[in-house]
Protein backbone atom coordinates (compact mmCIF):
# COMPACT_ATOMS: atom_id res chain seq x y z
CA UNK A 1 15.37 15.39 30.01
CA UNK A 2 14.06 11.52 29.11
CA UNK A 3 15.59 10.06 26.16
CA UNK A 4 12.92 9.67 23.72
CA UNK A 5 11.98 5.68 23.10
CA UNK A 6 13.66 3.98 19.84
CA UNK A 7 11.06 2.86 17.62
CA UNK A 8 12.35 0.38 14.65
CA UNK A 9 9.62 0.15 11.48
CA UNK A 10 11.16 -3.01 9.38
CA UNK A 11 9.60 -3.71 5.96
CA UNK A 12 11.33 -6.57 3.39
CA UNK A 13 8.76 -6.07 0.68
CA UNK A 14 7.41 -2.08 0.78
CA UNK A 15 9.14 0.83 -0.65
CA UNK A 16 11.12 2.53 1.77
CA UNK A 17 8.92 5.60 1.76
CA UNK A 18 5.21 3.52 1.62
CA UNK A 19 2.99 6.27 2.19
CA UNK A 20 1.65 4.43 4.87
CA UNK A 21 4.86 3.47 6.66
CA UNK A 22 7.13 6.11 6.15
CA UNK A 23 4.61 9.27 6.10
CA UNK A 24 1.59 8.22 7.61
CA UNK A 25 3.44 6.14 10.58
CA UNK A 26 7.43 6.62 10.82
CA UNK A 27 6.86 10.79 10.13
CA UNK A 28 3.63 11.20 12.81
CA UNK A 29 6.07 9.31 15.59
CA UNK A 30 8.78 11.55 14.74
CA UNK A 31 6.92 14.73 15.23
CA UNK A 32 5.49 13.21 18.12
CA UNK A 33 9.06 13.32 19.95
CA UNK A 34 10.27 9.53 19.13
CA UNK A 35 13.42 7.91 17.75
CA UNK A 36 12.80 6.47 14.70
CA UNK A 37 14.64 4.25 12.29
CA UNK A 38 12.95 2.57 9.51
CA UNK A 39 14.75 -0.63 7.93
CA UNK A 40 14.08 -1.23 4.60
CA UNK A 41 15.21 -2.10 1.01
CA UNK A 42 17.52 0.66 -0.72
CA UNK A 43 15.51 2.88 -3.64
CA UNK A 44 18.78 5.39 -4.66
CA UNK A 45 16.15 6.66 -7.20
CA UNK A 46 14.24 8.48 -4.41
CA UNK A 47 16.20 8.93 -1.75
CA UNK A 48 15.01 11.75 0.37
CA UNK A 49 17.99 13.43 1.78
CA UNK A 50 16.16 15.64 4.24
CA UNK A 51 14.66 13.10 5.72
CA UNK A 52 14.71 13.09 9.35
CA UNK A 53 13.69 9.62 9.85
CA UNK A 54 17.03 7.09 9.92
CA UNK A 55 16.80 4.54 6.83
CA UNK A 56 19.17 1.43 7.57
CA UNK A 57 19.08 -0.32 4.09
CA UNK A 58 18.48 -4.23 2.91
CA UNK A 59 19.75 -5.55 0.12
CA UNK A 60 16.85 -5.90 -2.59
CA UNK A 61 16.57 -8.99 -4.29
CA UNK A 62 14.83 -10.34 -7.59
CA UNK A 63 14.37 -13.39 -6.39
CA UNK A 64 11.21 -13.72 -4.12
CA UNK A 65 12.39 -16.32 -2.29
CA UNK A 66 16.25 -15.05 -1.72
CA UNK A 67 13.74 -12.02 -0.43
CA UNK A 68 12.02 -13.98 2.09
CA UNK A 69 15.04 -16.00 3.22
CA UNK A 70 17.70 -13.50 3.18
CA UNK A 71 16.53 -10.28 3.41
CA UNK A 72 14.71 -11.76 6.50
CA UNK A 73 17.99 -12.61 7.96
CA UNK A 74 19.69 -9.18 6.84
CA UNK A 75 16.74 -7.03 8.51
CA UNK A 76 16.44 -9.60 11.39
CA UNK A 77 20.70 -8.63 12.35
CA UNK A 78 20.08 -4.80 11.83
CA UNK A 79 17.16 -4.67 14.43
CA UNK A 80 18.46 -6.33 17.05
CA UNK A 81 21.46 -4.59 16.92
CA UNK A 82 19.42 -1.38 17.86
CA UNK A 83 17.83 -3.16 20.64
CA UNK A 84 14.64 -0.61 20.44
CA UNK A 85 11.60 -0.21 23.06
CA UNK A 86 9.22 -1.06 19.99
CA UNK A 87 9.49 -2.72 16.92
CA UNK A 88 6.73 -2.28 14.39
CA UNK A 89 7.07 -4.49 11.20
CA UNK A 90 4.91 -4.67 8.09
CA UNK A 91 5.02 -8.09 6.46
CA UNK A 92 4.21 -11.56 6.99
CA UNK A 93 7.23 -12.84 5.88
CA UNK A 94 9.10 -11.15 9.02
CA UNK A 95 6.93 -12.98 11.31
CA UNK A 96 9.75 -15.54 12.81
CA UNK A 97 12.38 -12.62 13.19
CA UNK A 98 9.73 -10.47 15.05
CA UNK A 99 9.02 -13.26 17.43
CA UNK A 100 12.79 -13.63 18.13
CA UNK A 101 12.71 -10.22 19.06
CA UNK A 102 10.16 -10.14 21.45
CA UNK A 103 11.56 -9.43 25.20
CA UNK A 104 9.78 -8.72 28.12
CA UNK A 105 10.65 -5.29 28.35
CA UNK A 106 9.88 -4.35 24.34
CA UNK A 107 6.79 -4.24 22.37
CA UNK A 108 6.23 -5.84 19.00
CA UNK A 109 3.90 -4.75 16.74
CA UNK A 110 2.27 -5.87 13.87
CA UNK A 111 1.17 -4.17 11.17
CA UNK A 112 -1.63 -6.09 9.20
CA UNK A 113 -1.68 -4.20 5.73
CA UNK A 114 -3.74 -7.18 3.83
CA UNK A 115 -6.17 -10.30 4.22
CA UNK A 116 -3.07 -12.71 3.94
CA UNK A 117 -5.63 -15.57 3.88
CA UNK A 118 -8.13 -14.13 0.90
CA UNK A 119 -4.70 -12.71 -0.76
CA UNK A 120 -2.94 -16.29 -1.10
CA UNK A 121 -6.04 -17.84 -2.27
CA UNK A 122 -6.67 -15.34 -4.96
CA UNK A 123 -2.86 -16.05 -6.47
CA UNK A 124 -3.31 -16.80 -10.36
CA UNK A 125 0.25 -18.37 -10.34
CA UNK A 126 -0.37 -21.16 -7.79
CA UNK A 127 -2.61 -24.23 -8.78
CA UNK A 128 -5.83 -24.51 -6.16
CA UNK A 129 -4.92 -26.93 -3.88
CA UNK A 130 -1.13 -25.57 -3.58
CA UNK A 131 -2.84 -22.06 -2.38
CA UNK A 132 -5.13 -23.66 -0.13
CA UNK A 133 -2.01 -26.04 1.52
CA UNK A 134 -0.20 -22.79 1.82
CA UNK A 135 -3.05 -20.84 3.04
CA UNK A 136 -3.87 -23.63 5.98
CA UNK A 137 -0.10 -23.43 6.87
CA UNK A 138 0.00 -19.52 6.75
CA UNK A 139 -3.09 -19.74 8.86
CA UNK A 140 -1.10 -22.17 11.64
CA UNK A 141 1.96 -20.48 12.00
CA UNK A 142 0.41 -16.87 12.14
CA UNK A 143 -1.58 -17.52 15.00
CA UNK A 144 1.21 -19.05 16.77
CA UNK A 145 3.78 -15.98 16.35
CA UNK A 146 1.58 -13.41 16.78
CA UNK A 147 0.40 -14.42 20.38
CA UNK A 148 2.59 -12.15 22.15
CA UNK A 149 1.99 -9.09 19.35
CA UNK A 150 0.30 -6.20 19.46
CA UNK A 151 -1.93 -6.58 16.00
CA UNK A 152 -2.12 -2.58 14.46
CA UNK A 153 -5.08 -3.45 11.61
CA UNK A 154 -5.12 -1.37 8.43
CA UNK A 155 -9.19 -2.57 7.49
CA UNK A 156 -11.78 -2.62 10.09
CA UNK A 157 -12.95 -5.89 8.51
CA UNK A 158 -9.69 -7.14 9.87
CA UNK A 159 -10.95 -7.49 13.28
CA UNK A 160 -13.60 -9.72 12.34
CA UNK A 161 -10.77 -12.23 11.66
CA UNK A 162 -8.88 -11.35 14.50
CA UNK A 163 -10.64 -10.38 16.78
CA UNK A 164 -8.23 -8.07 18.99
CA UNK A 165 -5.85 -4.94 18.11
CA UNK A 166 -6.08 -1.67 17.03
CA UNK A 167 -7.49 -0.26 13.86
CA UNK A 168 -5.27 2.47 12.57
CA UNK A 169 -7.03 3.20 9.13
CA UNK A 170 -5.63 3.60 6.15
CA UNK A 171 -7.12 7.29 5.48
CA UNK A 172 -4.58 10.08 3.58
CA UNK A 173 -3.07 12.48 5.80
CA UNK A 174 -5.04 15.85 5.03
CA UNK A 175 -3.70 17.73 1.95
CA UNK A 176 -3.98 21.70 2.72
CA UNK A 177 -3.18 22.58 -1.10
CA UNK A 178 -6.02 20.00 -2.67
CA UNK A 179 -8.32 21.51 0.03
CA UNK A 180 -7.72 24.96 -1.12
CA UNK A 181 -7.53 23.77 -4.53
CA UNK A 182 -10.96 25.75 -6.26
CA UNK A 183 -12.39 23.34 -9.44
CA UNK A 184 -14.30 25.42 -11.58
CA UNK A 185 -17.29 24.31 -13.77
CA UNK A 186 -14.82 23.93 -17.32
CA UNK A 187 -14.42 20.10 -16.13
CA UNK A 188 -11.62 17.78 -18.44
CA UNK A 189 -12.63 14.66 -20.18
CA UNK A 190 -9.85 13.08 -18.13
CA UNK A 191 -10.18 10.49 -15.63
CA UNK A 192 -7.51 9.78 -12.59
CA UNK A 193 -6.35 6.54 -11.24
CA UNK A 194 -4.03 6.61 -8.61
CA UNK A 195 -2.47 4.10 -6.72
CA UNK A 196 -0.58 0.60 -7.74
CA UNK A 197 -1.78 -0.70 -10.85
CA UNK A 198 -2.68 -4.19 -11.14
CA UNK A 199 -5.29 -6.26 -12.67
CA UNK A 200 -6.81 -7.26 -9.89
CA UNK A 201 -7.53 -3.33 -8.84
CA UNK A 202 -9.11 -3.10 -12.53
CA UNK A 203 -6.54 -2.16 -14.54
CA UNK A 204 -7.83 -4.04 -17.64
CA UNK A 205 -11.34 -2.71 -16.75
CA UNK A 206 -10.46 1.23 -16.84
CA UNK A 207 -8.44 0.11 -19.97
CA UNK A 208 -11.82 -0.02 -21.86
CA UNK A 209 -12.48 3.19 -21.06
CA UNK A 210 -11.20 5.23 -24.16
CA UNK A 211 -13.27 2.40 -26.15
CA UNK A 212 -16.16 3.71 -24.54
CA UNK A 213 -15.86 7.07 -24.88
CA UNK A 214 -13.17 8.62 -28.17
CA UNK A 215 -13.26 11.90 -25.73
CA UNK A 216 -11.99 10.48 -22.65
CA UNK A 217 -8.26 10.40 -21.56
CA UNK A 218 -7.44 7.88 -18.50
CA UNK A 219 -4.38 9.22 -16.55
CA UNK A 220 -3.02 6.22 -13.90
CA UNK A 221 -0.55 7.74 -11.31
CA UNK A 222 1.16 4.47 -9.71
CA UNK A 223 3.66 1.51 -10.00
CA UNK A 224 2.41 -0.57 -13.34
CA UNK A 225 4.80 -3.46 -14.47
CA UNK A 226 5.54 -2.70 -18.28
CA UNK A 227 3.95 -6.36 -19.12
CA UNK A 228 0.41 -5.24 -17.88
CA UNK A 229 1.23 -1.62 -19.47
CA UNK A 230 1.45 -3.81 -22.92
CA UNK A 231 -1.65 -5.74 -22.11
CA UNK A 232 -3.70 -2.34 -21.19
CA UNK A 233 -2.51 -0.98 -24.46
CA UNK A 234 -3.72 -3.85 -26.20
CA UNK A 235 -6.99 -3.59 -24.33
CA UNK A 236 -7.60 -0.29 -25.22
CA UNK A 237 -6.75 -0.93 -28.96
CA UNK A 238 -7.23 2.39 -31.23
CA UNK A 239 -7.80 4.14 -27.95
CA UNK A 240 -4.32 3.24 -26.40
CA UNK A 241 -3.26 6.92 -27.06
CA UNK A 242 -5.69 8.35 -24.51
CA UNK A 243 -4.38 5.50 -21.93
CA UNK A 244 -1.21 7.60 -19.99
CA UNK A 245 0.52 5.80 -17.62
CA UNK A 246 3.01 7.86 -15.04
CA UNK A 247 4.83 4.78 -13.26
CA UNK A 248 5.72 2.07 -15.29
CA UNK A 249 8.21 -0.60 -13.53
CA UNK A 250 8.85 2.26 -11.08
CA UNK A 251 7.69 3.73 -7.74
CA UNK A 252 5.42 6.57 -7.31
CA UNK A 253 6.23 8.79 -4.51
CA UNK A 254 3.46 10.53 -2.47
CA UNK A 255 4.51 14.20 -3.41
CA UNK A 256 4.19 13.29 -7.44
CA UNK A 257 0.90 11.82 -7.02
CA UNK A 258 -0.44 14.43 -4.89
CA UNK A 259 0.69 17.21 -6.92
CA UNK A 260 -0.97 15.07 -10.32
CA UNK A 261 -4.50 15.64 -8.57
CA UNK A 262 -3.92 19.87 -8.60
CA UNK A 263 -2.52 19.97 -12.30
CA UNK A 264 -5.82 19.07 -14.01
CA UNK A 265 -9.40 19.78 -13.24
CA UNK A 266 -10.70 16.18 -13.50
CA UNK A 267 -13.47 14.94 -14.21
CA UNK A 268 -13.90 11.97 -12.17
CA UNK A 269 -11.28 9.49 -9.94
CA UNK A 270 -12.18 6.38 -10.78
CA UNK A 271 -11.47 2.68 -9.11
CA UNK A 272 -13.85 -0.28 -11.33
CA UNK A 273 -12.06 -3.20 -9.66
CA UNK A 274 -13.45 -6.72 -10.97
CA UNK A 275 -14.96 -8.64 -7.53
CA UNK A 276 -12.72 -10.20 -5.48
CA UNK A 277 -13.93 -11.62 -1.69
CA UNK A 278 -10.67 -9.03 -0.70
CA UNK A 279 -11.50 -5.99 -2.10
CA UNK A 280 -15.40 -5.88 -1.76
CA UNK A 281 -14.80 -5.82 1.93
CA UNK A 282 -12.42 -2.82 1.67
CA UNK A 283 -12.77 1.14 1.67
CA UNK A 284 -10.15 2.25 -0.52
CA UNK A 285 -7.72 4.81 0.07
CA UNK A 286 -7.94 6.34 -2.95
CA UNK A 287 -11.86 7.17 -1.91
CA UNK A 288 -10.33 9.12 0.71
CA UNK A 289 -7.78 10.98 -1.50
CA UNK A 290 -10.22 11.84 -4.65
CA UNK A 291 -13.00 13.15 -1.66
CA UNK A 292 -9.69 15.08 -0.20
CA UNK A 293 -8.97 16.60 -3.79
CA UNK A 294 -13.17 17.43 -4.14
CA UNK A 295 -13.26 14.43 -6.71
CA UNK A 296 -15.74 12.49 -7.43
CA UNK A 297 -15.68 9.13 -7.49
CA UNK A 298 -16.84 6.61 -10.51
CA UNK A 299 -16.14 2.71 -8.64
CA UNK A 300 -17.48 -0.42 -8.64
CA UNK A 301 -20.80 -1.20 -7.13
CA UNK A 302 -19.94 -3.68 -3.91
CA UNK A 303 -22.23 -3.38 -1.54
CA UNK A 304 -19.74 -2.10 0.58
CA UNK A 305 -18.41 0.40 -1.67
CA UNK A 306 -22.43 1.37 -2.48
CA UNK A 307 -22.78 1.81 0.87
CA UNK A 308 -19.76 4.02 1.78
CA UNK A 309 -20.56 6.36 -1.63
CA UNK A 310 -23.74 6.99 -1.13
């Protein structure tokens, strides 16, 4: 009998069970015979006790840049210790340790969730020409580590800009109980958002909403830092009542969101981002999930979105 090959996932900056990393990727190479250990920051809050996939812990930091510099280091110890066949990381900020652990005999992979490039140039806390140093730099020292990676893209736009690797969408895994879930014709006036919430996905936009309409209640399912809660509260003014928000300053876990689509019969999902050069290029996952729960879908009218909807 072959002893099964040790895959390591490492992530400094995503929850420890990302639906992406832990169910989509870690959970599909477990039942597909591998050894798999994900490294990743602590969350005792949803620890998942079953889990068969082996969580080695990083200390979480507040500080972004204690983050990037130790957390790097901390991760960087804990996977070479395990000396696997592959190691498949998730963020930018582990590119140095990643290229230290490159051998001959192992494969490195990684996993490109964003547009680093369009994403540091859209950051409202860094004046213009600081984002575009850092952006040139980013730029520089990407393509050097990355040489001797296997690139696993997340966008098929992605490819455009690098021009190798594989594109392992970002589609929902298939949801047996939303497929069998019947909607009848007695529709709610309540809209779904699901997903991080953040300005920049439209959170001040869908805020509007109950001003719009007195009937309509907007239900967001996702992480939403209390300070943007307040400012969608504000937005919504006499309407904040019919604003309900199911995450705020915590994570979301797949299961809870999944199970919020089959407690309602809603009317629409809805994702109104404002445009931004990175998400007009995208197709959202929550497109996927709202067609998987028989949703339909109220966005913004990109050309590329436009496109895909229609």
């Amino acid at each position: 009998m072959s002893i099964p090959k040790r895959v390591v996932h490492m992530t400094t900056v995503h929850h420890p069970y990302d639906p992406r990393i832990f169910h989509k990727e870690c959970m599909s190479l477990h039942n597909a015979g591998y050894d798999v250990t994900l490294i990743a920051q602590k969350d005792a809050s949803s620890h998942k006790a079953e889990s068969p996939i082996k969580h080695i812990p990083v200390k979480k930091y507040a500080s972004r840049w204690k983050r990037m510099i130790l957390g790097t280091f901390d991760a960087y110890k804990k996977a070479k210790r395990l000396d696997a066949d592959v190691y498949h990381f998730h963020d930018p900020e582990l590119l140095p340790i990643a290229w230290l652990l490159k051998r001959k005999d192992n494969v490195v992979i990684y996993d490109i969730h964003e547009d680093y490039i369009t994403s540091i140039l859209q950051k409202d806390y860094l004046s213009k020409p600081v984002k575009k140093m850092i952006s040139r730099v980013y730029k520089s020292l990407e393509k050097l580590f990355i040489r001797n990676f296997a690139l696993c893209l997340a966008e098929k736009y992605y490819y455009d800009i690098y021009h190798r690797g594989t594109c392992i969408l970002n589609y929902p895994t298939i949801n047996e109980k939303m497929m069998k879930h019947e909607r009848n014709q007695s529709l709610e006036d309540k809209l779904l958002y699901t997903g991080n919430v953040t300005e920049v996905r439209g959170a001040l936009i869908h805020a509007r909403i109950p001003q719009i309409d007195d009937s309509v209640i907007v239900q967001f399912v996702g992480k939403c830092p209390s300070s943007l809660a307040e400012k969608m509260y504000g937005t919504a003014g006499s309407g904040k009542d019919r604003l309900q928000i199911e995450g705020i300053d915590q994570f979301i876990q797949k299961e809870v969101i999944e199970d919020y689509y089959l407690q309602h019969n809603w009317l629409a999902g809805i994702a109104i981002f404002p445009p931004t050069e990175h998400y007009m290029k995208k197709e959202l996952t929550k497109f996927f999930e709202y067609m998987n729960a028989g949703l339909p879908i109220i966005c913004s009218d990109f050309p590329v979105w436009k496109e895909f909807i229609e």
